[in-house]
N, C-alpha and C. Protein backbone atom coordinates (compact mmCIF):
# COMPACT_ATOMS: atom_id res chain seq x y z
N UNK A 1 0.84 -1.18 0.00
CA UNK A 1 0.00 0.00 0.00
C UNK A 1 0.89 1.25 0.00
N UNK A 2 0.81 2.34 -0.90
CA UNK A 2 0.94 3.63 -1.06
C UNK A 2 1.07 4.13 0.13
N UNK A 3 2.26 4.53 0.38
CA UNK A 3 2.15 5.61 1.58
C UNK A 3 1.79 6.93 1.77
N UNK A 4 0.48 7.73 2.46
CA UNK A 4 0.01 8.77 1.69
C UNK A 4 -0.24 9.99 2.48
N UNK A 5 0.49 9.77 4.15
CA UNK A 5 1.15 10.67 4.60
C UNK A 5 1.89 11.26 4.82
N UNK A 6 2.55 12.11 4.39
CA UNK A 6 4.00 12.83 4.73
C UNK A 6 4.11 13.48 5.54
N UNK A 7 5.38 12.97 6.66
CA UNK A 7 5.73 13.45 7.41
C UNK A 7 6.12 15.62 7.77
N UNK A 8 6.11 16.36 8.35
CA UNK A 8 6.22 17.85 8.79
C UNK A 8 7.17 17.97 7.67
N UNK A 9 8.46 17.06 8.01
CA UNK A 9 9.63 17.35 7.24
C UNK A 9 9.85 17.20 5.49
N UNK A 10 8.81 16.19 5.28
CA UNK A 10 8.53 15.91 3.91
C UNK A 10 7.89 17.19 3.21
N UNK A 11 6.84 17.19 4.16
CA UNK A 11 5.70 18.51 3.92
C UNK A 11 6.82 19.89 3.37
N UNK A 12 7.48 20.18 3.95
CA UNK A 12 8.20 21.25 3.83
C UNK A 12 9.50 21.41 2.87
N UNK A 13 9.83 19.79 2.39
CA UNK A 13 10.62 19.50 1.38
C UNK A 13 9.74 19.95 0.13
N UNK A 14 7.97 19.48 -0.02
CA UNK A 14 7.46 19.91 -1.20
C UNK A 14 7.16 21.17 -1.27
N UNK A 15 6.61 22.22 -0.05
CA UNK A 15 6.59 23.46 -0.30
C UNK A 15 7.74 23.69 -0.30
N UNK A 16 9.03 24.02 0.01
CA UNK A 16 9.76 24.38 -0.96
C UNK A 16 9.99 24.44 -1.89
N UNK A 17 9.96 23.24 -2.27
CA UNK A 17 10.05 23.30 -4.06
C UNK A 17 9.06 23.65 -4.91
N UNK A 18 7.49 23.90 -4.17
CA UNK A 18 6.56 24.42 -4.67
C UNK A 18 7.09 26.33 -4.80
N UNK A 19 7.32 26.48 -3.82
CA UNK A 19 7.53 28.16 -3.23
C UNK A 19 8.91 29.11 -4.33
N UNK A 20 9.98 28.09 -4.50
CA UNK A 20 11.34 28.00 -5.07
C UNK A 20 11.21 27.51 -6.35
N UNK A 21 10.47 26.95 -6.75
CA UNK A 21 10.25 26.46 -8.39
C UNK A 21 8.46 26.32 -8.64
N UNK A 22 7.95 27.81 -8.71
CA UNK A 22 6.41 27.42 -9.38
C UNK A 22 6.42 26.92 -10.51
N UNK A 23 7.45 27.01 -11.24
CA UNK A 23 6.74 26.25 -12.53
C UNK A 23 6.60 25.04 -12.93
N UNK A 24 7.63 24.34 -11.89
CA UNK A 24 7.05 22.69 -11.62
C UNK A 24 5.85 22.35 -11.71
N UNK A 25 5.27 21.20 -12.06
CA UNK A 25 4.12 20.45 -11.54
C UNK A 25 4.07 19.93 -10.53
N UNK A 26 2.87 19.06 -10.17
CA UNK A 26 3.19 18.24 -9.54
C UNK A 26 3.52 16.98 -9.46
N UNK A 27 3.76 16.46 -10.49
CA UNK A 27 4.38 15.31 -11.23
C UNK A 27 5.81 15.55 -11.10
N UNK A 28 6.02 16.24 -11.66
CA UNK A 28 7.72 16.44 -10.86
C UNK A 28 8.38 16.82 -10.16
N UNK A 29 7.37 17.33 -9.11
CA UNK A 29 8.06 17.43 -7.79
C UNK A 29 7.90 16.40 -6.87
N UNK A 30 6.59 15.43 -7.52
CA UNK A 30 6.60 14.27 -6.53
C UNK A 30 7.67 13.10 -7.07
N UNK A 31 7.58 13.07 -8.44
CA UNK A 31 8.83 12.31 -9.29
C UNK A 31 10.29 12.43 -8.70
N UNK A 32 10.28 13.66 -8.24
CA UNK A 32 11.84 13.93 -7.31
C UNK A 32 11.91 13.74 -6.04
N UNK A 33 10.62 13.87 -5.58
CA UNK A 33 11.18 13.59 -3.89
C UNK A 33 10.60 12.46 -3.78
N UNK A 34 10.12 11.61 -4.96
CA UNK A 34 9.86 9.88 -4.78
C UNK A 34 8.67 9.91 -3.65
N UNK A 35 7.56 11.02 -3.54
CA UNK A 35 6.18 11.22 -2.84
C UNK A 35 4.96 10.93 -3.43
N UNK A 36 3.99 10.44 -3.11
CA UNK A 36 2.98 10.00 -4.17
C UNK A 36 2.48 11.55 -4.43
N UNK A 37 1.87 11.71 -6.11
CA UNK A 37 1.83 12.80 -6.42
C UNK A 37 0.46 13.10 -6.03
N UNK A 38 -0.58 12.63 -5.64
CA UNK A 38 -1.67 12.92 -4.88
C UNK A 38 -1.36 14.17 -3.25
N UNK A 39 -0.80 13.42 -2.49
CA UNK A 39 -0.14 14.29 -1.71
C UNK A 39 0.65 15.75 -2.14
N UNK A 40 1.63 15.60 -3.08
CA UNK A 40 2.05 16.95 -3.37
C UNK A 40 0.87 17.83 -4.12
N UNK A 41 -0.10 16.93 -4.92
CA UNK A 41 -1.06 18.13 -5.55
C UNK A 41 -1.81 18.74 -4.24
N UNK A 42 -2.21 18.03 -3.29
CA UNK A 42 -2.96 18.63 -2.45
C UNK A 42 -2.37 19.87 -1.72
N UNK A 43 -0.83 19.73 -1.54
CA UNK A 43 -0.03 20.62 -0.73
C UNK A 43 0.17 21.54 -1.51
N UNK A 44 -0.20 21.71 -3.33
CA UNK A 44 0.51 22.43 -3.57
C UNK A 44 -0.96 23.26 -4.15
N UNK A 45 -2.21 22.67 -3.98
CA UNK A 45 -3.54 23.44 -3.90
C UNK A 45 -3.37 24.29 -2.69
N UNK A 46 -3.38 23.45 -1.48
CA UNK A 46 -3.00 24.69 -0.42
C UNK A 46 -2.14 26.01 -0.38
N UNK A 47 -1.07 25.63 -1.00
CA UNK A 47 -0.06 26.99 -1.05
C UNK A 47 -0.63 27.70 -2.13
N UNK A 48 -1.25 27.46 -3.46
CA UNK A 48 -1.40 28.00 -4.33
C UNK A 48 -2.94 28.89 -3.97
N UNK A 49 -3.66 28.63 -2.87
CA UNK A 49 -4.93 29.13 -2.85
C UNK A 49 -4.44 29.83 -1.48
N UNK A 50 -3.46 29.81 -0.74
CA UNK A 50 -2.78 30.42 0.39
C UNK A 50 -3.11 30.39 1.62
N UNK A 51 -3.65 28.87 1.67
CA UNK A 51 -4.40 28.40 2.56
C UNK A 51 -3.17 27.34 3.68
N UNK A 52 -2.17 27.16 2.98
CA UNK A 52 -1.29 26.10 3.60
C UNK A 52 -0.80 26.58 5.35
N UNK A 53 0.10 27.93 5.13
CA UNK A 53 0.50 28.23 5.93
C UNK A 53 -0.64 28.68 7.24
N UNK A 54 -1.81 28.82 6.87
CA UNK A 54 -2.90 29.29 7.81
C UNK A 54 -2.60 27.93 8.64
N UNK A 55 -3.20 27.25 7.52
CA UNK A 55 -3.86 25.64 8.39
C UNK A 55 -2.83 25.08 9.15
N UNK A 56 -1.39 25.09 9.20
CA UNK A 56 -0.59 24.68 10.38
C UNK A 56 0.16 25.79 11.58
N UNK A 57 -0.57 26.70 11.63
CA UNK A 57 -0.20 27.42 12.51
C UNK A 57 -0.72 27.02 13.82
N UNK A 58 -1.78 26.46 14.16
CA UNK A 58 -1.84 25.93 15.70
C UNK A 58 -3.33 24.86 15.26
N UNK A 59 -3.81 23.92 16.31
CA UNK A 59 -4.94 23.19 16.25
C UNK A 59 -5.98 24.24 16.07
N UNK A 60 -6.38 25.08 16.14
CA UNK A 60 -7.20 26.01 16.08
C UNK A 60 -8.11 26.71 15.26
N UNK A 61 -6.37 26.58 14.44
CA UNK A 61 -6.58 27.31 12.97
C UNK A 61 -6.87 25.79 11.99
N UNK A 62 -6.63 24.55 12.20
CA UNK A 62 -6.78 23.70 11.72
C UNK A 62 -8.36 23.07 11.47
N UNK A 63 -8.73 23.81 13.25
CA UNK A 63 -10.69 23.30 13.13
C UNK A 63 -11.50 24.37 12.09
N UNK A 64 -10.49 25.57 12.39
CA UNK A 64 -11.14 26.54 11.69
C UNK A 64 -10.92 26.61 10.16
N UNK A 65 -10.32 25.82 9.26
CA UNK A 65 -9.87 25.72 8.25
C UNK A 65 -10.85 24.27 7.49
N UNK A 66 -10.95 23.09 8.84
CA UNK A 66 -12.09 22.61 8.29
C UNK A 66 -13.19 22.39 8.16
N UNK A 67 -13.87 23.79 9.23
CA UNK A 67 -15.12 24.35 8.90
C UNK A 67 -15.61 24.69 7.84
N UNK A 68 -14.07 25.74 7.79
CA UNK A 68 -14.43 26.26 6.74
C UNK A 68 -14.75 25.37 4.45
N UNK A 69 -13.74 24.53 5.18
CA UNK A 69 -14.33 23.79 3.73
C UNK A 69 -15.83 22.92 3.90
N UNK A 70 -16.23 22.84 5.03
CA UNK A 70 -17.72 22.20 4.69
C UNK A 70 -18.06 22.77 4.54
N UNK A 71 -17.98 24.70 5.19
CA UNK A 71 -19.20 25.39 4.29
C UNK A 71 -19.11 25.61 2.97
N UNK A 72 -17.86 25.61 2.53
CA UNK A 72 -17.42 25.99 1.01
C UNK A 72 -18.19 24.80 0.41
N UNK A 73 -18.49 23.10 0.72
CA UNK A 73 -18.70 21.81 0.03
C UNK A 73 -20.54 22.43 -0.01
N UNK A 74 -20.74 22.92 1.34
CA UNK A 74 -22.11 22.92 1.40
C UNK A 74 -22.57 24.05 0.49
N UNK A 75 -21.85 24.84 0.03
CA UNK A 75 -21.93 26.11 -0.70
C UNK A 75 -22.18 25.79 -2.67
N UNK A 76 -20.95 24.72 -2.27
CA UNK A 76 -20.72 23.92 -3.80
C UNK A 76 -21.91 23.63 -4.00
N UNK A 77 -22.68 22.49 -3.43
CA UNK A 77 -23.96 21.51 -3.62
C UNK A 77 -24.85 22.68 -3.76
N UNK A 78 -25.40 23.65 -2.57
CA UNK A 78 -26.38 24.17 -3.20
C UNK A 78 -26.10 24.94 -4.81
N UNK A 79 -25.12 25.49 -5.14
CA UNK A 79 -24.98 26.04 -6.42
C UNK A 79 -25.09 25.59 -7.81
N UNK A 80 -24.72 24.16 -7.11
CA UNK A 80 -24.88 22.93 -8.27
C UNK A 80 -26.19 22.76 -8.50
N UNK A 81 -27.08 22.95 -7.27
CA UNK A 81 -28.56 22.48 -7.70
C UNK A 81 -29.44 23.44 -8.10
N UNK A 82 -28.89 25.18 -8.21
CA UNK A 82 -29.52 25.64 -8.66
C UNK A 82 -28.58 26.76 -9.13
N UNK A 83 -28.64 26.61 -10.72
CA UNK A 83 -27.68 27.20 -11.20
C UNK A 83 -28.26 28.46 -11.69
N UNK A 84 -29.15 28.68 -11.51
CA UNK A 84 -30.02 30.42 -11.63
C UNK A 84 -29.28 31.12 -10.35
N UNK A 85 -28.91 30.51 -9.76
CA UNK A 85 -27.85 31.47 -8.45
C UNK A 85 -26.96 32.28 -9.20
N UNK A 86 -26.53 31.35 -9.73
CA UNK A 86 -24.63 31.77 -10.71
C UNK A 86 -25.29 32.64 -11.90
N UNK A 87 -26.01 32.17 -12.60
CA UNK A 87 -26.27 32.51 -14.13
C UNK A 87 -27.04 31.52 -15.05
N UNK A 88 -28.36 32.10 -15.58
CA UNK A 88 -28.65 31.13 -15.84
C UNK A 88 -28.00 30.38 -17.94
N UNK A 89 -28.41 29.08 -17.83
CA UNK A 89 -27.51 28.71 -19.26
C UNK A 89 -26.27 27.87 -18.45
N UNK A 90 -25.90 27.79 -17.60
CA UNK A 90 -24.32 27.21 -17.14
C UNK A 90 -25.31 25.67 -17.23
N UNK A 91 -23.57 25.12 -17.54
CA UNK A 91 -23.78 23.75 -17.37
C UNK A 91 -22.14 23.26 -16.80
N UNK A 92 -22.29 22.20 -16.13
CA UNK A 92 -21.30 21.70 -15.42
C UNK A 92 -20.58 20.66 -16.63
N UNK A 93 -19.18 20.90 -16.82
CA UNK A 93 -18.73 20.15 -17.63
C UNK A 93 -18.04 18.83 -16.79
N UNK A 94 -17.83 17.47 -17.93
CA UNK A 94 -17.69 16.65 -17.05
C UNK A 94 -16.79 16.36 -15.86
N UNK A 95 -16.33 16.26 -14.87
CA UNK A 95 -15.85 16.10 -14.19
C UNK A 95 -15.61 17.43 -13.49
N UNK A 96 -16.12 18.26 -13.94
CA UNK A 96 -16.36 19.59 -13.06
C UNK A 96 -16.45 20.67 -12.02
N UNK A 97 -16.79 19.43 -11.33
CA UNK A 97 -16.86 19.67 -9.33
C UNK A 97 -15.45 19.03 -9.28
N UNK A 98 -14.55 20.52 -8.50
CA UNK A 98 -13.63 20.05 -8.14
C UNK A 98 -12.42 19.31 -9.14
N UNK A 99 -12.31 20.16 -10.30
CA UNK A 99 -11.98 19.48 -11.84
C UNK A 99 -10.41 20.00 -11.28
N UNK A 100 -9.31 19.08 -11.44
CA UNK A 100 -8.26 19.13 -10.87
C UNK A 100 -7.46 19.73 -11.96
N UNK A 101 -6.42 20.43 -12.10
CA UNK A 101 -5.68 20.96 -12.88
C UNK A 101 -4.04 20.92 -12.45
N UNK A 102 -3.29 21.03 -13.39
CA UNK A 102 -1.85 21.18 -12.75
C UNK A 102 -1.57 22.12 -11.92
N UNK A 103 -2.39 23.49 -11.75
CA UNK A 103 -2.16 24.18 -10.89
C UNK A 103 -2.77 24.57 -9.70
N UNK A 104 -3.78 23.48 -9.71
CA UNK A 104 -4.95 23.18 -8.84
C UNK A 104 -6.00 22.56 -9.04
N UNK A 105 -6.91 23.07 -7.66
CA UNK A 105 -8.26 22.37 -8.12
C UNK A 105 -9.30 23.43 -8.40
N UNK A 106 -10.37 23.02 -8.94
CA UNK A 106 -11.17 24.37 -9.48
C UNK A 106 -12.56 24.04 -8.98
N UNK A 107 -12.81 24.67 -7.95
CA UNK A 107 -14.06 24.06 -7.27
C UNK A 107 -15.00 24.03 -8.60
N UNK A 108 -15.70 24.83 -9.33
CA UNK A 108 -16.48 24.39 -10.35
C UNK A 108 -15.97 25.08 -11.70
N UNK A 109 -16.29 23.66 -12.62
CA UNK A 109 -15.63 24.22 -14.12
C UNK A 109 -16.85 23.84 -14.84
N UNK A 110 -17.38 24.93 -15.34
CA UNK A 110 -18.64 25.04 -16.43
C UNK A 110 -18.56 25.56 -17.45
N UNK A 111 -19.55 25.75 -18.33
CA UNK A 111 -19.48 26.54 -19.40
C UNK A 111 -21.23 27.05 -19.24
N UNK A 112 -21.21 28.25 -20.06
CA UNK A 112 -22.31 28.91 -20.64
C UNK A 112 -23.37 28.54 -21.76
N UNK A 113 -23.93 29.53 -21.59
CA UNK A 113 -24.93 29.05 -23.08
C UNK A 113 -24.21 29.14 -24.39
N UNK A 114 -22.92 29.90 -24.53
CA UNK A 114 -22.46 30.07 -25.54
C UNK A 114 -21.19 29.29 -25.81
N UNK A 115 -21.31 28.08 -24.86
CA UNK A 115 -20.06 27.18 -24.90
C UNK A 115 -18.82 27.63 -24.49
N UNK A 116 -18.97 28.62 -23.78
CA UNK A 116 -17.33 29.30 -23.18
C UNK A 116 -17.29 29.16 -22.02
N UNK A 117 -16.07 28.94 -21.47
CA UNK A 117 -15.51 27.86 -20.17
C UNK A 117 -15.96 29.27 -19.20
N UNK A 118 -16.31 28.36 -18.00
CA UNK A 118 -16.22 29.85 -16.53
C UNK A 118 -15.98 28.80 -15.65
N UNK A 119 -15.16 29.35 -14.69
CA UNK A 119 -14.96 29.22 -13.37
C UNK A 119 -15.00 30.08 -12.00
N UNK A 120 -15.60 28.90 -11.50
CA UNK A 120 -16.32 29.41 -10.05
C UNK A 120 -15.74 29.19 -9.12
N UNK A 121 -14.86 29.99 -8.33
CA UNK A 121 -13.92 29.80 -7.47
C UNK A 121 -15.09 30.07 -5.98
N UNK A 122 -15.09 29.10 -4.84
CA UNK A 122 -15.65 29.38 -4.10
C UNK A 122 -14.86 29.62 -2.77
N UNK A 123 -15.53 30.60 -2.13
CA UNK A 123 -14.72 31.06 -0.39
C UNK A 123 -16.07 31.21 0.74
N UNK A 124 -15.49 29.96 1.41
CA UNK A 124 -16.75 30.10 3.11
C UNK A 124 -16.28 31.28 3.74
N UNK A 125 -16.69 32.07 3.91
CA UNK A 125 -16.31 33.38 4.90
C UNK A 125 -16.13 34.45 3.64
N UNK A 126 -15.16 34.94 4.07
CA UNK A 126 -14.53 36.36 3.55
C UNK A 126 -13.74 36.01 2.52
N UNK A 127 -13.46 36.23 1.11
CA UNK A 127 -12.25 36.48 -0.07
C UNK A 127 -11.60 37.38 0.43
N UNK A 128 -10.10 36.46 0.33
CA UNK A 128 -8.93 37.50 0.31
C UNK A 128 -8.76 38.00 -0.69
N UNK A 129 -7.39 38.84 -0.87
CA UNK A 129 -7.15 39.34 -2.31
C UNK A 129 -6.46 38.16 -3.39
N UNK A 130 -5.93 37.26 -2.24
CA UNK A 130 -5.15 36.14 -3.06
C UNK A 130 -5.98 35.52 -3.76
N UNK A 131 -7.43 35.62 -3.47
CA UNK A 131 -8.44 34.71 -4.61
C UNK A 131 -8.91 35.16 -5.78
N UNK A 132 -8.61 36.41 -5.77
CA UNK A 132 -8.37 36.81 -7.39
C UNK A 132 -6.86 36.54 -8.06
N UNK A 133 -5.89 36.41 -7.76
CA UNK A 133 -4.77 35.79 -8.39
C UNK A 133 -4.90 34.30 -8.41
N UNK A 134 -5.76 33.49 -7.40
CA UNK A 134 -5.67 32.39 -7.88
C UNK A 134 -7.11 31.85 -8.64
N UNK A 135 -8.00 32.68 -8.92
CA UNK A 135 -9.09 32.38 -10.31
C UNK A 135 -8.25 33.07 -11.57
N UNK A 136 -7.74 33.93 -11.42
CA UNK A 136 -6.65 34.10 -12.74
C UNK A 136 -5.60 33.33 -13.16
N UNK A 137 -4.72 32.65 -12.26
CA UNK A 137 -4.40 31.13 -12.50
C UNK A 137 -5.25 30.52 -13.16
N UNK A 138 -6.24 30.40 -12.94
CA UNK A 138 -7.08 29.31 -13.38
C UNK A 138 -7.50 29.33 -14.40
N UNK A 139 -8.00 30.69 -15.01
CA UNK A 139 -8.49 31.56 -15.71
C UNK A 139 -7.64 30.92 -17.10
N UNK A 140 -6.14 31.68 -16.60
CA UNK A 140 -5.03 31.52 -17.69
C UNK A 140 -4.49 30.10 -18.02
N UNK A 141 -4.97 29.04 -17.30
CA UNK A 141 -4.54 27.98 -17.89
C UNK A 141 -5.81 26.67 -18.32
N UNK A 142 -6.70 27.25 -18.30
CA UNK A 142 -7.99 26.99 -19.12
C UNK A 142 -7.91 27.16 -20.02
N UNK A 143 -7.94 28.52 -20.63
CA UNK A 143 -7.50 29.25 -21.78
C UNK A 143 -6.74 28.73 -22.58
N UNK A 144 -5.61 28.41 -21.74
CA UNK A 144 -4.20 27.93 -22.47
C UNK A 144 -4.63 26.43 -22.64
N UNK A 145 -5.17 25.57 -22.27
CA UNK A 145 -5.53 24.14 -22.53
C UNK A 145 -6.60 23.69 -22.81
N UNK A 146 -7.41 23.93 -22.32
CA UNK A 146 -8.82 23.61 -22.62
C UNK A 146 -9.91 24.57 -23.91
N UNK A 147 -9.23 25.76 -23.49
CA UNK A 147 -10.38 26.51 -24.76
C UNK A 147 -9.89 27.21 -25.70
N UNK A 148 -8.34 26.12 -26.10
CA UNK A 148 -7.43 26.68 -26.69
C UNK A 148 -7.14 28.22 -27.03
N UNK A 149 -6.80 29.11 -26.14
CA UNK A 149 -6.56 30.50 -26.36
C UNK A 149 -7.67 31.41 -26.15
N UNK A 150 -8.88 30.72 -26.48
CA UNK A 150 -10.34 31.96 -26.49
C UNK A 150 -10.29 32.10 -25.10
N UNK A 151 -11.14 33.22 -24.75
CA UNK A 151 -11.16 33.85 -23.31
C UNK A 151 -11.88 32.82 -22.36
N UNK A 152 -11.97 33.25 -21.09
CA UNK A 152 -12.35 32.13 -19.92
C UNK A 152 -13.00 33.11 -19.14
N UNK A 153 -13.97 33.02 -18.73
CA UNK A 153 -14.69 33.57 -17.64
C UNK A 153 -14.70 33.06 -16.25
N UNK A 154 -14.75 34.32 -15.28
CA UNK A 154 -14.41 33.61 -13.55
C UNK A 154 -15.52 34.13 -12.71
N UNK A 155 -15.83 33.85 -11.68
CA UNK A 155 -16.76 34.20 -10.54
C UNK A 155 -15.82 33.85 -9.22
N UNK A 156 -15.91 34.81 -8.22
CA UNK A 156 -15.39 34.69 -7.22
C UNK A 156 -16.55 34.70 -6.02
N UNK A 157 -17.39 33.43 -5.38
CA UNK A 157 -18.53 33.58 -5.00
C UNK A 157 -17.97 33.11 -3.06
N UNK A 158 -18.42 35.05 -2.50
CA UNK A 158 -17.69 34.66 -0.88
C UNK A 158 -19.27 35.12 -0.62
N UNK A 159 -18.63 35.30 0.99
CA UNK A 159 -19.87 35.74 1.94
C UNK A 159 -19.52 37.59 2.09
N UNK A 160 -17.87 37.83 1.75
CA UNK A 160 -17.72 39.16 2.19
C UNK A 160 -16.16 39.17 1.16
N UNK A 161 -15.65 40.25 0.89
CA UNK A 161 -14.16 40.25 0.65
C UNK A 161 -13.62 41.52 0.80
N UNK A 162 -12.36 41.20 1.21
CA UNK A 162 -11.32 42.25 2.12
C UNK A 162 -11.09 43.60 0.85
């Protein structure tokens, strides 16, 4: 069986090399430190959405970090079931919820009535400012892969933002 915890010290071997080489994947940063690459994508969703360093600062911030993603899951589902929230015409493309990318994960990847990709970046609480640099990540490598070059549309859907 796959070993699929990494140790503090491991942890901090991949953010480094996440922090020190963004343009890695995560295929080759787990290819180099011989880590299953499941683990480094997850660590490197955290740093990239700037959530990593919160969540190990004390037990505290850890309950409060996974509150906060059930409300974000519970936020997901209702949006999914009624997509006149977002806009109406969206449709969820396949694998969509949570559609994983090399530079993350994308809580929802849809398209419009007019067949052009959007993404719905979701935040339980308050948007920082970092969540507009990281739906423009997202933004820009949609674009670049999926809708070969044509534009990409984003939504940043919080309760409040800074």
């Amino acid at each position: 069986m796959t070993k699929t915890i990494l140790s503090e010290e491991q942890k901090a071997q991949v953010v480094n090399f996440i922090k020190t080489k963004p343009e890695m994947n995560s295929k080759e940063i787990a290819s180099i430190l011989n880590y299953p690459v499941e683990c480094v994508r997850s660590l490197k969703s955290h740093v990239t959405m700037g959530t990593y360093d919160k969540a190990i600062i004390d037990d505290d911030s850890e309950i409060d970090y996974e509150i906060s993603l059930s409300m974000e899951k519970d936020l997901q589902t209702f949006l999914l079931n009624d997509w006149s929230q977002i806009e109406p015409g969206l449709k969820l493309v396949e694998k969509g919820k949570e559609y994983q990318i090399e530079v993350g994960r994308i809580d929802i990847l849809a398209k419009d009535k007019n067949d052009k990709y959007v993404i719905i970046e979701l935040k339980a609480g308050k948007a920082k400012d970092d969540a507009l640099g990281q739906l423009l990540g997202y933004m820009g490598f949609v674009s670049e892969t999926l809708a070969n070059g044509k534009p990409v549309r984003g939504y940043i859907i919080a309760n409040d933002f800074e």
